[in-house]
C-alpha atoms as a PDB file:
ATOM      1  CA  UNK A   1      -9.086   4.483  -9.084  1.00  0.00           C
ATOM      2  CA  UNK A   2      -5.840   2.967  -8.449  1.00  0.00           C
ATOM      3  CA  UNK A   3      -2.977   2.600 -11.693  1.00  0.00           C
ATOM      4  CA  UNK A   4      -0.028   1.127 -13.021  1.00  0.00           C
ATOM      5  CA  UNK A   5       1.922   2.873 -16.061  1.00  0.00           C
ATOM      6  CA  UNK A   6       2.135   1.312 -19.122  1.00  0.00           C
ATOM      7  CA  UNK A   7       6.324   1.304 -17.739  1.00  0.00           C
ATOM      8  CA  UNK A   8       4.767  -0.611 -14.882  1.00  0.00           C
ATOM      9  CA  UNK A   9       4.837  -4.046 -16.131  1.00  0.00           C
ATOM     10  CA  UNK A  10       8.522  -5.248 -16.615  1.00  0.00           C
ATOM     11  CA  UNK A  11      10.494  -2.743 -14.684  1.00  0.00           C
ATOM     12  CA  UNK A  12       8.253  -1.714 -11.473  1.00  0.00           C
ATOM     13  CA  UNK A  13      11.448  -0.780  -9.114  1.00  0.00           C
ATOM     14  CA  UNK A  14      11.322   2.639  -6.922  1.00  0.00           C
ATOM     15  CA  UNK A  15      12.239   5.375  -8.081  1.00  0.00           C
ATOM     16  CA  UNK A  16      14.079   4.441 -10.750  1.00  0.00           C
ATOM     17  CA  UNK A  17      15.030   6.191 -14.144  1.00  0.00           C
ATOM     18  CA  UNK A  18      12.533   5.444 -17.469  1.00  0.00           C
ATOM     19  CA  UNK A  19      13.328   2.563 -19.810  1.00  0.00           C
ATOM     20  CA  UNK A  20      12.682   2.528 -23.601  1.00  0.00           C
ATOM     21  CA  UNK A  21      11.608  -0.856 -23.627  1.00  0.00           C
ATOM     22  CA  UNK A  22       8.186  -2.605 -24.354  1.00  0.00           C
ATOM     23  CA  UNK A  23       6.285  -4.284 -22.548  1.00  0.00           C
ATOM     24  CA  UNK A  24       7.400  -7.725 -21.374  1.00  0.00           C
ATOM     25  CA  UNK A  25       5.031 -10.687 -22.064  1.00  0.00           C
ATOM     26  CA  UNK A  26       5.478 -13.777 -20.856  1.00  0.00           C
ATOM     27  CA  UNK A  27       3.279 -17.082 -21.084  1.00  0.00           C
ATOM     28  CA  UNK A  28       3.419 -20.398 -19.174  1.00  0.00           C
ATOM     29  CA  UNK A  29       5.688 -22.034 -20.604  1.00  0.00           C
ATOM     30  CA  UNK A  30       8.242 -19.413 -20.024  1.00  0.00           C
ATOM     31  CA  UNK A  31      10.351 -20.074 -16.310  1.00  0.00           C
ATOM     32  CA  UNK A  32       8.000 -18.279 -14.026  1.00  0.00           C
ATOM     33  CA  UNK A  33      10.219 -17.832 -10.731  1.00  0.00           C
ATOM     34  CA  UNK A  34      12.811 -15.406 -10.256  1.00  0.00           C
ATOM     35  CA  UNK A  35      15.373 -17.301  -9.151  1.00  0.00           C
ATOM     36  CA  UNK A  36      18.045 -14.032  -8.594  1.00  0.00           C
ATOM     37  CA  UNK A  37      18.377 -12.296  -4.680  1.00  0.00           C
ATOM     38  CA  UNK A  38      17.033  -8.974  -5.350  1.00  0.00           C
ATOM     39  CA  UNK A  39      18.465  -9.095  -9.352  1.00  0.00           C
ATOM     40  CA  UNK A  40      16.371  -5.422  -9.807  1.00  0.00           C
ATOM     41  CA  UNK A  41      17.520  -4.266  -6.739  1.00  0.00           C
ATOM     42  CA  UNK A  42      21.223  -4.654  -7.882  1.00  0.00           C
ATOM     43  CA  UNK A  43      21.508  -7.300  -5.201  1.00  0.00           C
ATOM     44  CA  UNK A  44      20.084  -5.120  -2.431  1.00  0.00           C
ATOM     45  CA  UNK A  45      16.479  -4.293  -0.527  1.00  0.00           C
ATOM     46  CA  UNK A  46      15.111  -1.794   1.054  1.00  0.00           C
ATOM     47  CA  UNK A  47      15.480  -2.477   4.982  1.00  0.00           C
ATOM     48  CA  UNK A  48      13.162  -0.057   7.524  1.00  0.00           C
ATOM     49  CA  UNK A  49      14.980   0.756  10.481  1.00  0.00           C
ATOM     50  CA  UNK A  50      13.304   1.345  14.150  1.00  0.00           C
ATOM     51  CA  UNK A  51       9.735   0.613  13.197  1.00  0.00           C
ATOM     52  CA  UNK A  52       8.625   3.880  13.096  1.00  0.00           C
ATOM     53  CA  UNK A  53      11.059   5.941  10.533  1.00  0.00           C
ATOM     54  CA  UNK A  54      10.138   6.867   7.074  1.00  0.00           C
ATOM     55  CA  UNK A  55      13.562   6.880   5.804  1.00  0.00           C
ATOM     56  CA  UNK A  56      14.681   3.829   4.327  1.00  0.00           C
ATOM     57  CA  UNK A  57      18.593   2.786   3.424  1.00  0.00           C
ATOM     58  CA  UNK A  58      20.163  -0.177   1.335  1.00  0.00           C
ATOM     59  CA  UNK A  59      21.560  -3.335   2.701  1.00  0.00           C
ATOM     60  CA  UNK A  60      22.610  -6.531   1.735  1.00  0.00           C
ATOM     61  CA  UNK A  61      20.661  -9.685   1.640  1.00  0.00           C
ATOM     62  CA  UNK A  62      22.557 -11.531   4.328  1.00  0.00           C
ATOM     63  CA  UNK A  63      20.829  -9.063   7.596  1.00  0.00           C
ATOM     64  CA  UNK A  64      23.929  -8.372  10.217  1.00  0.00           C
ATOM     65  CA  UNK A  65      22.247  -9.276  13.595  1.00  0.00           C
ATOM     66  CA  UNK A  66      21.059  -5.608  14.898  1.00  0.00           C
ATOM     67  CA  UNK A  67      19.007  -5.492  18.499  1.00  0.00           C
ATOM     68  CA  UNK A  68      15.646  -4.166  17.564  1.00  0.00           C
ATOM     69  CA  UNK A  69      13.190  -4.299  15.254  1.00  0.00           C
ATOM     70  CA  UNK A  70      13.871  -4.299  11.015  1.00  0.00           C
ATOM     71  CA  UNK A  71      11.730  -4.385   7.835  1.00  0.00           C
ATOM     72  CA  UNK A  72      13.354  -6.097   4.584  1.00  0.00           C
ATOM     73  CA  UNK A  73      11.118  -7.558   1.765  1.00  0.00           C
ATOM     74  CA  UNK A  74      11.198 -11.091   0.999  1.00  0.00           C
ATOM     75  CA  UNK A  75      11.915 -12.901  -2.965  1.00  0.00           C
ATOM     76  CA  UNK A  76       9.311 -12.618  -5.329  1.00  0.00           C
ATOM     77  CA  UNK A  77       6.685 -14.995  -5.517  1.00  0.00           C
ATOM     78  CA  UNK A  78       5.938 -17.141  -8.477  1.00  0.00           C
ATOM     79  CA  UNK A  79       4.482 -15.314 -11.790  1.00  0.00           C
ATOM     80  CA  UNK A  80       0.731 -16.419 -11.089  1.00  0.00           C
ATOM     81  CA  UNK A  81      -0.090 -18.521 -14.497  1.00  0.00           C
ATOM     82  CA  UNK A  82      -1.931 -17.364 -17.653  1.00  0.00           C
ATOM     83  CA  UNK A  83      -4.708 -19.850 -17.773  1.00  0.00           C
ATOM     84  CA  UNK A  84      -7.194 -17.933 -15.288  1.00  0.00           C
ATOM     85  CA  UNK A  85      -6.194 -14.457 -16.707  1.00  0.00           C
ATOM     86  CA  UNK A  86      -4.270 -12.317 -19.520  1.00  0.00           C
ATOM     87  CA  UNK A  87      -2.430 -11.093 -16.619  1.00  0.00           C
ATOM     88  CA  UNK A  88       0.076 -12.015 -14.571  1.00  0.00           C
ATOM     89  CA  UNK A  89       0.740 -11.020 -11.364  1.00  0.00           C
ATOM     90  CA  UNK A  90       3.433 -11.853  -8.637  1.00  0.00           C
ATOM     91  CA  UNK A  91       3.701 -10.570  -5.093  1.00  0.00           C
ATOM     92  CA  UNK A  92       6.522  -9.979  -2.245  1.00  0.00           C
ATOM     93  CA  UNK A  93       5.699 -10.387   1.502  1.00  0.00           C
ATOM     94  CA  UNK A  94       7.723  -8.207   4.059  1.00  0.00           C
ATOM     95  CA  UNK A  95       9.624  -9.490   6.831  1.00  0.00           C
ATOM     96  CA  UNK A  96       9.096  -7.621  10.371  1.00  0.00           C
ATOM     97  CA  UNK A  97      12.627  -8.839  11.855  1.00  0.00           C
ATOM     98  CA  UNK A  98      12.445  -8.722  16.335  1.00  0.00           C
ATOM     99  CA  UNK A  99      16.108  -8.895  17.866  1.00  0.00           C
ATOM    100  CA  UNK A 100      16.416  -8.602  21.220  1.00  0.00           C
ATOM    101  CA  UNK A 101      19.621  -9.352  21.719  1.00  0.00           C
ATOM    102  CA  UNK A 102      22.797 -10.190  19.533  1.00  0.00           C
ATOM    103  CA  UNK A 103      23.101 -13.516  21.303  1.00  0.00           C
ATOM    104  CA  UNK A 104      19.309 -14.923  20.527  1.00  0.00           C
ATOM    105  CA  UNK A 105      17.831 -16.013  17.875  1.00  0.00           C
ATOM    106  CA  UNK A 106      15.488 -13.127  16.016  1.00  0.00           C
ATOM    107  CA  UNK A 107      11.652 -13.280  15.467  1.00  0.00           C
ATOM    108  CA  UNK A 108      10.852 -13.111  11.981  1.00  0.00           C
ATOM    109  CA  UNK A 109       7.328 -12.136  10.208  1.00  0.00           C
ATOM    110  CA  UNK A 110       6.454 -12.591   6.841  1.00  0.00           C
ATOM    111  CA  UNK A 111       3.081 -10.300   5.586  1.00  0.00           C
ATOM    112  CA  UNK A 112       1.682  -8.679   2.920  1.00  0.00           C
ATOM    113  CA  UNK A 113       1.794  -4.784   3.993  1.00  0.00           C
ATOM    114  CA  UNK A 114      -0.578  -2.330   4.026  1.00  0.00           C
ATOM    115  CA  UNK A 115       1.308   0.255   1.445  1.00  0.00           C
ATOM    116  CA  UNK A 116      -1.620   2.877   2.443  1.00  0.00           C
ATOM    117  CA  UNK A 117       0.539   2.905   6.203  1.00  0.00           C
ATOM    118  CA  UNK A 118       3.276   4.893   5.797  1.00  0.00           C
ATOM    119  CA  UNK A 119       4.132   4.831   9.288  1.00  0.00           C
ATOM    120  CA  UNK A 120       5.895   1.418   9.428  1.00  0.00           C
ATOM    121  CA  UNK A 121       6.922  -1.654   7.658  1.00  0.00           C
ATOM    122  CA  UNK A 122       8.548  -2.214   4.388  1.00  0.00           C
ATOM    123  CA  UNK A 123       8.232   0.513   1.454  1.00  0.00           C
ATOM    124  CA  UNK A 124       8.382   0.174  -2.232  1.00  0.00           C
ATOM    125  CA  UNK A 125       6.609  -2.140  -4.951  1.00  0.00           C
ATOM    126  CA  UNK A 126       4.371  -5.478  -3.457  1.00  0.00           C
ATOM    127  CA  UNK A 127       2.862  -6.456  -6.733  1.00  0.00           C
ATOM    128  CA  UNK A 128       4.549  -6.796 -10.381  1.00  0.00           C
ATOM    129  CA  UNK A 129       2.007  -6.792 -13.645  1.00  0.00           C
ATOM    130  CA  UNK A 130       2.914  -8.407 -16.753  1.00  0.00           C
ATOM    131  CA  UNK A 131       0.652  -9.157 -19.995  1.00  0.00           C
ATOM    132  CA  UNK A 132       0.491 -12.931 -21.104  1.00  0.00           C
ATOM    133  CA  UNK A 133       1.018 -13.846 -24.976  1.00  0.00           C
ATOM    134  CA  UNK A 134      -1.983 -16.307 -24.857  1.00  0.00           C
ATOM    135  CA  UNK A 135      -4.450 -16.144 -28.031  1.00  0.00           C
ATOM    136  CA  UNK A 136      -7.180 -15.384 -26.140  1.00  0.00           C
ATOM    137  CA  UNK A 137      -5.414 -12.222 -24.927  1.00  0.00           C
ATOM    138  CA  UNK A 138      -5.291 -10.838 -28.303  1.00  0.00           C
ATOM    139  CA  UNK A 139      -9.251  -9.724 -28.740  1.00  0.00           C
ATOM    140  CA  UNK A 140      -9.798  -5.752 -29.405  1.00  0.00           C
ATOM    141  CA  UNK A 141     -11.659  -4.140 -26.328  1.00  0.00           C
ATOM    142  CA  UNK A 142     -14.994  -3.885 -28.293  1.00  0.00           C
ATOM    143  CA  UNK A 143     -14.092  -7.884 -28.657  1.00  0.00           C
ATOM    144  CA  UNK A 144     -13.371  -8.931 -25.161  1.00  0.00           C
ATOM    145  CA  UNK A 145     -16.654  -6.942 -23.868  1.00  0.00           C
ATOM    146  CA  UNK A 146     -18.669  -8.291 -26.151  1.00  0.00           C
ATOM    147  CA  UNK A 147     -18.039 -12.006 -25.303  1.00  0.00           C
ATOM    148  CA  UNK A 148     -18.236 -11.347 -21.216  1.00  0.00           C
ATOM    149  CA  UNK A 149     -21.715  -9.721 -21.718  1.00  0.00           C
ATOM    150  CA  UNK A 150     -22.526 -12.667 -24.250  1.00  0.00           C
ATOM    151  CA  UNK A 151     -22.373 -14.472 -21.199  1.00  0.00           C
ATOM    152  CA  UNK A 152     -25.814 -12.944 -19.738  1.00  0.00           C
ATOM    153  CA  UNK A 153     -27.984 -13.490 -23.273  1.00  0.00           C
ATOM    154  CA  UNK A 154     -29.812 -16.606 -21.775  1.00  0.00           C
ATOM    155  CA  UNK A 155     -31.034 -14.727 -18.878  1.00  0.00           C
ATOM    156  CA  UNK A 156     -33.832 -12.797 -18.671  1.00  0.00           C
ATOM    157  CA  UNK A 157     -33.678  -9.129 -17.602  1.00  0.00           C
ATOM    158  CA  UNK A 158     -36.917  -7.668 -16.919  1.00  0.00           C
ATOM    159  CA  UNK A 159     -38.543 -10.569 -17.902  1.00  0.00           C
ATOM    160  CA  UNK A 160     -37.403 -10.444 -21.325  1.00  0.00           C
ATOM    161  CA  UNK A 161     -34.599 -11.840 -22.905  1.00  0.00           C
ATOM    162  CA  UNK A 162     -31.226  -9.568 -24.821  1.00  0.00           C
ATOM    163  CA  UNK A 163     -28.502 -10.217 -26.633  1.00  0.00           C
ATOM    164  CA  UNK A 164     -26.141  -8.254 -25.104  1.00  0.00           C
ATOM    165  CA  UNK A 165     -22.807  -6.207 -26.559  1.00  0.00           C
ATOM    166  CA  UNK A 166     -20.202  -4.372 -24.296  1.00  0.00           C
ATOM    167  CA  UNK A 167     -20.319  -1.008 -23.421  1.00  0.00           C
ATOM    168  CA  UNK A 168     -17.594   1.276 -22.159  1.00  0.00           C
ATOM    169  CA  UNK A 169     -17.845   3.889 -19.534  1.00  0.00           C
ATOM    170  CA  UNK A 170     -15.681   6.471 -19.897  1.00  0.00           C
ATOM    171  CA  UNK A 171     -14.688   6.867 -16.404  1.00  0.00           C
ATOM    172  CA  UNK A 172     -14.986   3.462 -15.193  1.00  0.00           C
ATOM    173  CA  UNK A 173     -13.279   2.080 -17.695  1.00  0.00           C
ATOM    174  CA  UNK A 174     -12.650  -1.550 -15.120  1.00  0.00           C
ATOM    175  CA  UNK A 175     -16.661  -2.408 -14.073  1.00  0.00           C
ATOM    176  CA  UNK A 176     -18.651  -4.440 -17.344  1.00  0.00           C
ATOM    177  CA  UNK A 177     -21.132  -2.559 -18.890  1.00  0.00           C
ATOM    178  CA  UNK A 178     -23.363  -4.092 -21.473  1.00  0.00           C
ATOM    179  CA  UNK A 179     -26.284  -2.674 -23.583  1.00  0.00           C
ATOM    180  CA  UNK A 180     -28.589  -4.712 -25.930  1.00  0.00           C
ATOM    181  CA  UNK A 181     -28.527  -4.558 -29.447  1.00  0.00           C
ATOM    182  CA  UNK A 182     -30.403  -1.969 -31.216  1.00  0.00           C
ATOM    183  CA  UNK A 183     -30.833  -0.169 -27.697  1.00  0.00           C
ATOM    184  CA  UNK A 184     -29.644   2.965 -26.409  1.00  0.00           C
ATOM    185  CA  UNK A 185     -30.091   1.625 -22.980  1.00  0.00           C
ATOM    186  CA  UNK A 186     -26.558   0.295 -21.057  1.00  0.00           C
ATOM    187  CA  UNK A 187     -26.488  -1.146 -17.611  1.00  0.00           C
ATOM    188  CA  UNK A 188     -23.884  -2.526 -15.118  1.00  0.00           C
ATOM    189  CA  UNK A 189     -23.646  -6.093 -14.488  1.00  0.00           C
ATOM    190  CA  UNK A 190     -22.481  -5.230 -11.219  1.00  0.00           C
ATOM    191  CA  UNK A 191     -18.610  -6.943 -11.870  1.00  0.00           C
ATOM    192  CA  UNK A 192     -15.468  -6.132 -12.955  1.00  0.00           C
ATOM    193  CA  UNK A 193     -14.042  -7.239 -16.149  1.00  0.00           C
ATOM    194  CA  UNK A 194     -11.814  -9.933 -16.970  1.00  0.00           C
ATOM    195  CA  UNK A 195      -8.314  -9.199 -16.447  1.00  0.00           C
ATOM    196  CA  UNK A 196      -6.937  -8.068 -19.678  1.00  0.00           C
ATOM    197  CA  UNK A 197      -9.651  -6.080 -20.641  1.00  0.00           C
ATOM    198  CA  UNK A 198      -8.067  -3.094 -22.850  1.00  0.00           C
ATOM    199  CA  UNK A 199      -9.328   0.269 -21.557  1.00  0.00           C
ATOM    200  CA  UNK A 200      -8.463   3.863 -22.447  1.00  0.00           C
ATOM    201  CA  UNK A 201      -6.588   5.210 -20.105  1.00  0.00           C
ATOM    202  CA  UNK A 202      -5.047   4.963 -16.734  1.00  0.00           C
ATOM    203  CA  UNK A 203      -5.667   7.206 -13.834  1.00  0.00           C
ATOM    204  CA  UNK A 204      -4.086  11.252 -14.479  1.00  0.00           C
ATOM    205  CA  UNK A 205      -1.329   9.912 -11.654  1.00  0.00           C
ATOM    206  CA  UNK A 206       0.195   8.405 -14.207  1.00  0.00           C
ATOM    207  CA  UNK A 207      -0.746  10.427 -17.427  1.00  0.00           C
ATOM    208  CA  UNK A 208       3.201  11.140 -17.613  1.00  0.00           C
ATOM    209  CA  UNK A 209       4.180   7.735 -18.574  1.00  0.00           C
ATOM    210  CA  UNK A 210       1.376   7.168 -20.762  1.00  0.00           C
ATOM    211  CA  UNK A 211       2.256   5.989 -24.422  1.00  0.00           C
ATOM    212  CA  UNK A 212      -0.177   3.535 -25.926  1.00  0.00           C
ATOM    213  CA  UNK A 213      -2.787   1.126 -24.211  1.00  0.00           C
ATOM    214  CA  UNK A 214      -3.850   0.039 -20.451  1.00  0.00           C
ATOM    215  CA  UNK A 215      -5.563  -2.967 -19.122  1.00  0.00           C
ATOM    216  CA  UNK A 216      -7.667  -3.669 -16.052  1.00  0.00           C
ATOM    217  CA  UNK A 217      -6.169  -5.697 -13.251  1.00  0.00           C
ATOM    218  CA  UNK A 218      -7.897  -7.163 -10.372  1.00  0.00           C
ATOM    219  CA  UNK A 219     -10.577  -4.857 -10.753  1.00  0.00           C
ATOM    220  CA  UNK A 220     -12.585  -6.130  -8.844  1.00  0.00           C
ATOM    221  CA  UNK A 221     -10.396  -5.193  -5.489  1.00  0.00           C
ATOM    222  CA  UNK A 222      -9.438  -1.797  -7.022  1.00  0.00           C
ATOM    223  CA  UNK A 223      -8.787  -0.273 -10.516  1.00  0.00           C
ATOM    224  CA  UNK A 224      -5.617  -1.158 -11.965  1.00  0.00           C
ATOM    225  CA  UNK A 225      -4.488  -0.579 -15.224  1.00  0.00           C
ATOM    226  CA  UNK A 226      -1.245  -1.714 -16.915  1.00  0.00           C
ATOM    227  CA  UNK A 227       0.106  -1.412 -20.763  1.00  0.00           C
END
């Protein structure tokens, strides 16, 4: 299971030092682009060198035409918007930069790496989390569950018909359980929760930064929790 800290949401920059602050929420009426060049970066991003190195250095937005091949992240995409989820979630592509000589134009690549491959490409944070201040985001966790299994009380399971409450499994936290009332029984339902879903806690990488609460985010990819 993949996790974000509950420091993960506002502030996701590498390796930098921890922040008192809360969470930030946002909603949709807030302005959901960042319109600054690299404002958390102080400016800067991370540019790969050669293709191959791990090492990584700082340079300035404007790239100083260099024969061979660089790595640079892109801006930040548009906070994705509140209405679908109680999360929001915005993304960076990297840029694969091709020189071949100082007179020609370069060859430029936008994708969204692999962070798994540490062999080549950019390094550093693709994906920002933040929680939204809708209503609806508001429920307990016993809450939320119990209204997405509410959703599977007019169909029949085993030929019979529930009326199904959430359950939570302890260690994973991000797939719905439900169990009928009055039963001891629980199955899976064979999805992840909605986005926003409160669970316990987030995965022991990130037991350090713990403080209060985590939520599941695009489980249904991989396990992500956020606070």
């Amino acid at each position: 299971m993949l996790s974000l800290s509950p420091w993960d949401i506002t502030k996701i920059t590498h390796k930098k030092a921890k922040s008192s602050k809360k969470p930030e929420e946002s909603n949709d009426y807030e302005e959901d682009y960042d319109d600054s060049d690299g404002e958390e970066d102080g400016g800067y991003e991370n540019e790969n060198v050669g293709g191959g190195k791990h090492g990584s250095r700082q340079r300035n937005i404007n790239i100083i035409k260099r024969v061979g091949t660089t790595y640079a992240w892109g801006r930040w995409e548009k906070w994705s918007r509140c209405s679908n989820s109680c999360v929001q979630i915005r993304k960076r592509q990297c840029i694969k930069r091709i020189q071949n000589t100082t007179d020609s134009d370069a060859l430029e690549i936008t994708f969204y790496p692999d962070l798994a491959d540490k062999t080549t490409g950019c390094f550093g944070i693709m994906k920002k989390y933040r929680l939204c201040k809708d209503e609806k985001c508001k429920f307990s966790n016993r809450q939320m569950r119990d209204e997405q299994c509410s959703a599977y009380n007019r169909q029949q399971y085993k030929g019979k018909f529930y009326t199904w409450q959430g359950y939570e499994k302890e260690h994973n936290e991000c797939e719905l359980y439900c169990k009928p009332i009055d039963s001891d029984i629980f199955i899976s339902m064979n999805q992840s929760v909605t986005d926003g879903t409160p669970c316990e806690k987030p995965a022991v990488y990130y037991t350090h930064y713990y403080r209060r609460k985590a939520v599941c985010v695009e489980a249904n990819a991989e396990d992500h929790m956020i606070s």
